[in-house]
C-alpha atoms as a PDB file:
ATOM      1  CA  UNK A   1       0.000   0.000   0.000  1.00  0.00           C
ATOM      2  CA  UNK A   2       1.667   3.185  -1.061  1.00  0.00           C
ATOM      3  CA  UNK A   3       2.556   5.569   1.616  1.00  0.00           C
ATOM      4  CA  UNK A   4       0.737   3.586   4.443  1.00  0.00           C
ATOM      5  CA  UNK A   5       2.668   2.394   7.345  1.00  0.00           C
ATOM      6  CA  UNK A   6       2.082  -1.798   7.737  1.00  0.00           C
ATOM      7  CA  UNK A   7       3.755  -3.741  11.127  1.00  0.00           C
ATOM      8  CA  UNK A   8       3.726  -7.997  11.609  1.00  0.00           C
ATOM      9  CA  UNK A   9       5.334  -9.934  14.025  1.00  0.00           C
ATOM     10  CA  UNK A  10       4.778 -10.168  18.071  1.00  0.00           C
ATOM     11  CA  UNK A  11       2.617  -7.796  19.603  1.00  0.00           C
ATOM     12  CA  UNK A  12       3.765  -8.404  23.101  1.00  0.00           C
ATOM     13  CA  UNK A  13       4.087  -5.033  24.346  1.00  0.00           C
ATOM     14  CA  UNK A  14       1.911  -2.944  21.908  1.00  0.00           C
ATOM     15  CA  UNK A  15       4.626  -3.133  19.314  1.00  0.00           C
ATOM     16  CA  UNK A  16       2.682  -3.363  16.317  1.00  0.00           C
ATOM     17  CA  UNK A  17       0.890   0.167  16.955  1.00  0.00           C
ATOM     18  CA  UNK A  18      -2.505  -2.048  16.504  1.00  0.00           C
ATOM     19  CA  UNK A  19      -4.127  -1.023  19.824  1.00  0.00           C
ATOM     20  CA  UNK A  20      -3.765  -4.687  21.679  1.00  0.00           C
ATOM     21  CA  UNK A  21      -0.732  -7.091  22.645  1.00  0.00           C
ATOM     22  CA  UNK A  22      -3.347  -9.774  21.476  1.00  0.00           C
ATOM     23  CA  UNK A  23      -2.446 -11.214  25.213  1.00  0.00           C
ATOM     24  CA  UNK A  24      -4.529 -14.709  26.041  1.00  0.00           C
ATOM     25  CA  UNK A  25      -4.310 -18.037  28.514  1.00  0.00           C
ATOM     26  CA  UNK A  26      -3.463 -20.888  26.998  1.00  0.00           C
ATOM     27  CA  UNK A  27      -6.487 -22.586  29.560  1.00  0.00           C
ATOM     28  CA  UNK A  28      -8.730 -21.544  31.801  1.00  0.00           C
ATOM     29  CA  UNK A  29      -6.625 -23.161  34.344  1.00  0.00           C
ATOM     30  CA  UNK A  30      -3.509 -21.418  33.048  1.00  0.00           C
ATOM     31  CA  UNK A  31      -1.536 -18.529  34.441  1.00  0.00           C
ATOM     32  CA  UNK A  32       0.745 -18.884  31.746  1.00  0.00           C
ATOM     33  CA  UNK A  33      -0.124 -15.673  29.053  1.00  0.00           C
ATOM     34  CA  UNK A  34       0.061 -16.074  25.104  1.00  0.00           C
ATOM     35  CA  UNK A  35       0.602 -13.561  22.575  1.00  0.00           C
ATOM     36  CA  UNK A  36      -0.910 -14.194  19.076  1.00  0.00           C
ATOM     37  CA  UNK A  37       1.512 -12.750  16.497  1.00  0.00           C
ATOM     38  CA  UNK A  38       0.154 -10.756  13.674  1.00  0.00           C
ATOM     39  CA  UNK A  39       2.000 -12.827  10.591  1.00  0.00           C
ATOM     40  CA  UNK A  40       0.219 -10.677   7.820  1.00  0.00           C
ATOM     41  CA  UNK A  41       1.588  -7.135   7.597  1.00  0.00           C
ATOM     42  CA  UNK A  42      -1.506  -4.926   8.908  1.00  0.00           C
ATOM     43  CA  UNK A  43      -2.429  -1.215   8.500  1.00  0.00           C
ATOM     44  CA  UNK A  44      -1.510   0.665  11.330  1.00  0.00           C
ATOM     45  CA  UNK A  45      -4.555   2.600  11.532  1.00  0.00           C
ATOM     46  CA  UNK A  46      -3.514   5.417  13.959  1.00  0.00           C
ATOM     47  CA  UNK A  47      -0.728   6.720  11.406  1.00  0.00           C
ATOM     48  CA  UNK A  48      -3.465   6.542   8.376  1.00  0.00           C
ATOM     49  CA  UNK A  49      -3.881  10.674   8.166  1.00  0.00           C
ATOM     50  CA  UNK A  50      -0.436  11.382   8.320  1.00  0.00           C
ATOM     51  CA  UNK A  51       2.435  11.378   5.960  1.00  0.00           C
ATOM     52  CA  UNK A  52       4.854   9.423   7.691  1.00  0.00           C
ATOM     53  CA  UNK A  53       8.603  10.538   6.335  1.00  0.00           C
ATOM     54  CA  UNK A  54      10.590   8.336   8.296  1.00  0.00           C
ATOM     55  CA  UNK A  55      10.600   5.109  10.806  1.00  0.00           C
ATOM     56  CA  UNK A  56      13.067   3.365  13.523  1.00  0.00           C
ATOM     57  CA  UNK A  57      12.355   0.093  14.685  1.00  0.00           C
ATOM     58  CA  UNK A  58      13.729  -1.959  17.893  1.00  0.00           C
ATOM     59  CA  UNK A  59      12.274  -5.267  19.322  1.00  0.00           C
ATOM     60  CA  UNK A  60      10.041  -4.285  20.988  1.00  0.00           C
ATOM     61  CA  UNK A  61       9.266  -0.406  20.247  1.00  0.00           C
ATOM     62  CA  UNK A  62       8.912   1.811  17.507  1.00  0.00           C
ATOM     63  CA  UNK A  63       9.137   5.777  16.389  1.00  0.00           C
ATOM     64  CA  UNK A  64       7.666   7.458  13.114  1.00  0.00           C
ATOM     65  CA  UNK A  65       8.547  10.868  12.409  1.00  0.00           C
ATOM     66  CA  UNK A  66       5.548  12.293   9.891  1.00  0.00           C
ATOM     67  CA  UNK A  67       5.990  15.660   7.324  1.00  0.00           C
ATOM     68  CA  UNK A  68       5.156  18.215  10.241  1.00  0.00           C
ATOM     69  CA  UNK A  69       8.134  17.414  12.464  1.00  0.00           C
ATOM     70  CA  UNK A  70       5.728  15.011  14.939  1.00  0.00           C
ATOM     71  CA  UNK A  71       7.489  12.102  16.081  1.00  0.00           C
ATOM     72  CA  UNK A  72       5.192   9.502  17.562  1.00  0.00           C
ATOM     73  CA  UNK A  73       5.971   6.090  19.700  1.00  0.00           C
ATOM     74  CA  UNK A  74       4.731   2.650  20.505  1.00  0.00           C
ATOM     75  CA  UNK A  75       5.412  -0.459  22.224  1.00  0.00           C
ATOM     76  CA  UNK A  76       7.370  -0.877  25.528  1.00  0.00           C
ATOM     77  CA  UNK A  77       7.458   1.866  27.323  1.00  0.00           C
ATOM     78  CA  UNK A  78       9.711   0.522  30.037  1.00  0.00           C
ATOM     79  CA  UNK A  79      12.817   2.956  31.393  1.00  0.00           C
ATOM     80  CA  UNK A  80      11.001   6.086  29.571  1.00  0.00           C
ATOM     81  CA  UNK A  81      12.026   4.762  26.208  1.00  0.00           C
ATOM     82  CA  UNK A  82       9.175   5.774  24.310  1.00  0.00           C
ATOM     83  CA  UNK A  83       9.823   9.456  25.693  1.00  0.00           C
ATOM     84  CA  UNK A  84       6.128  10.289  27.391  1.00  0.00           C
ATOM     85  CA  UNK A  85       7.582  10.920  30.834  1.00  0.00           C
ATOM     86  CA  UNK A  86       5.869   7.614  31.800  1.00  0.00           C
ATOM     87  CA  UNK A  87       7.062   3.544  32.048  1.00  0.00           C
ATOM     88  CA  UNK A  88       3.878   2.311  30.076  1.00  0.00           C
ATOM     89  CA  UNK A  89       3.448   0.715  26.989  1.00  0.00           C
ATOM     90  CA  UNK A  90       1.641   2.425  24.371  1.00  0.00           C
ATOM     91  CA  UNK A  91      -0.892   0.012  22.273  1.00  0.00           C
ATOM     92  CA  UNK A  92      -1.335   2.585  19.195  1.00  0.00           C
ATOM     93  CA  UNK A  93       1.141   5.706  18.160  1.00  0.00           C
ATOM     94  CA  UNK A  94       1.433   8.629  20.770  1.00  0.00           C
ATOM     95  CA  UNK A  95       2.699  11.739  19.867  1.00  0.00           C
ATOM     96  CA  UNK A  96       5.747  12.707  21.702  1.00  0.00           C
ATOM     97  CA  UNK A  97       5.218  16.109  23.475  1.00  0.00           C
ATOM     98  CA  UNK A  98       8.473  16.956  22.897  1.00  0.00           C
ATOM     99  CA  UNK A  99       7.894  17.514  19.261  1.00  0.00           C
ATOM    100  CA  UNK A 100       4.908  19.330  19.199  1.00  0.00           C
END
């Protein structure tokens, strides 16, 4: 898709900017948590109005700076990473104050 901004993989920590970690129990006598992966690339609908210039990628976050200087961030927000003053993850792209 031209110009649109796709993400696959794990969506453990909100990675995939989808707006879930697609978390589940295995059983309903489980404690042990799942994670279905995303192994289609899918439309990360949050980013769909802008024009996204540029993108940086770890394991397990992600930044997208768009054509009016906003740089936005998703994922795992442990250790202020993700640069919202906060140790959260962020399900969907959040727009870093910073770069308002």
């Amino acid at each position: 898709q031209n110009g649109a901004v796709l993400s696959a993989g794990c969506p453990e920590y909100g990675q995939l900017g989808h707006g879930t970690d697609n978390q589940y129990n295995s059983s309903d006598s489980s404690l042990k948590m799942y994670f279905q992966p995303q192994p289609q690339p899918k439309l990360i609908g949050a980013l769909v109005d802008k024009t996204i210039l540029k993108i940086a990628s770890g394991n397990s976050h992600s930044l997208a700076l768009d054509s009016n200087g906003h740089l936005y961030s998703w994922g795992f927000g442990g250790y202020g990473r993700l640069g919202h003053k906060v140790q959260k993850d962020e399900f969907r792209p959040r727009q870093i104050e910073m770069f308002e």
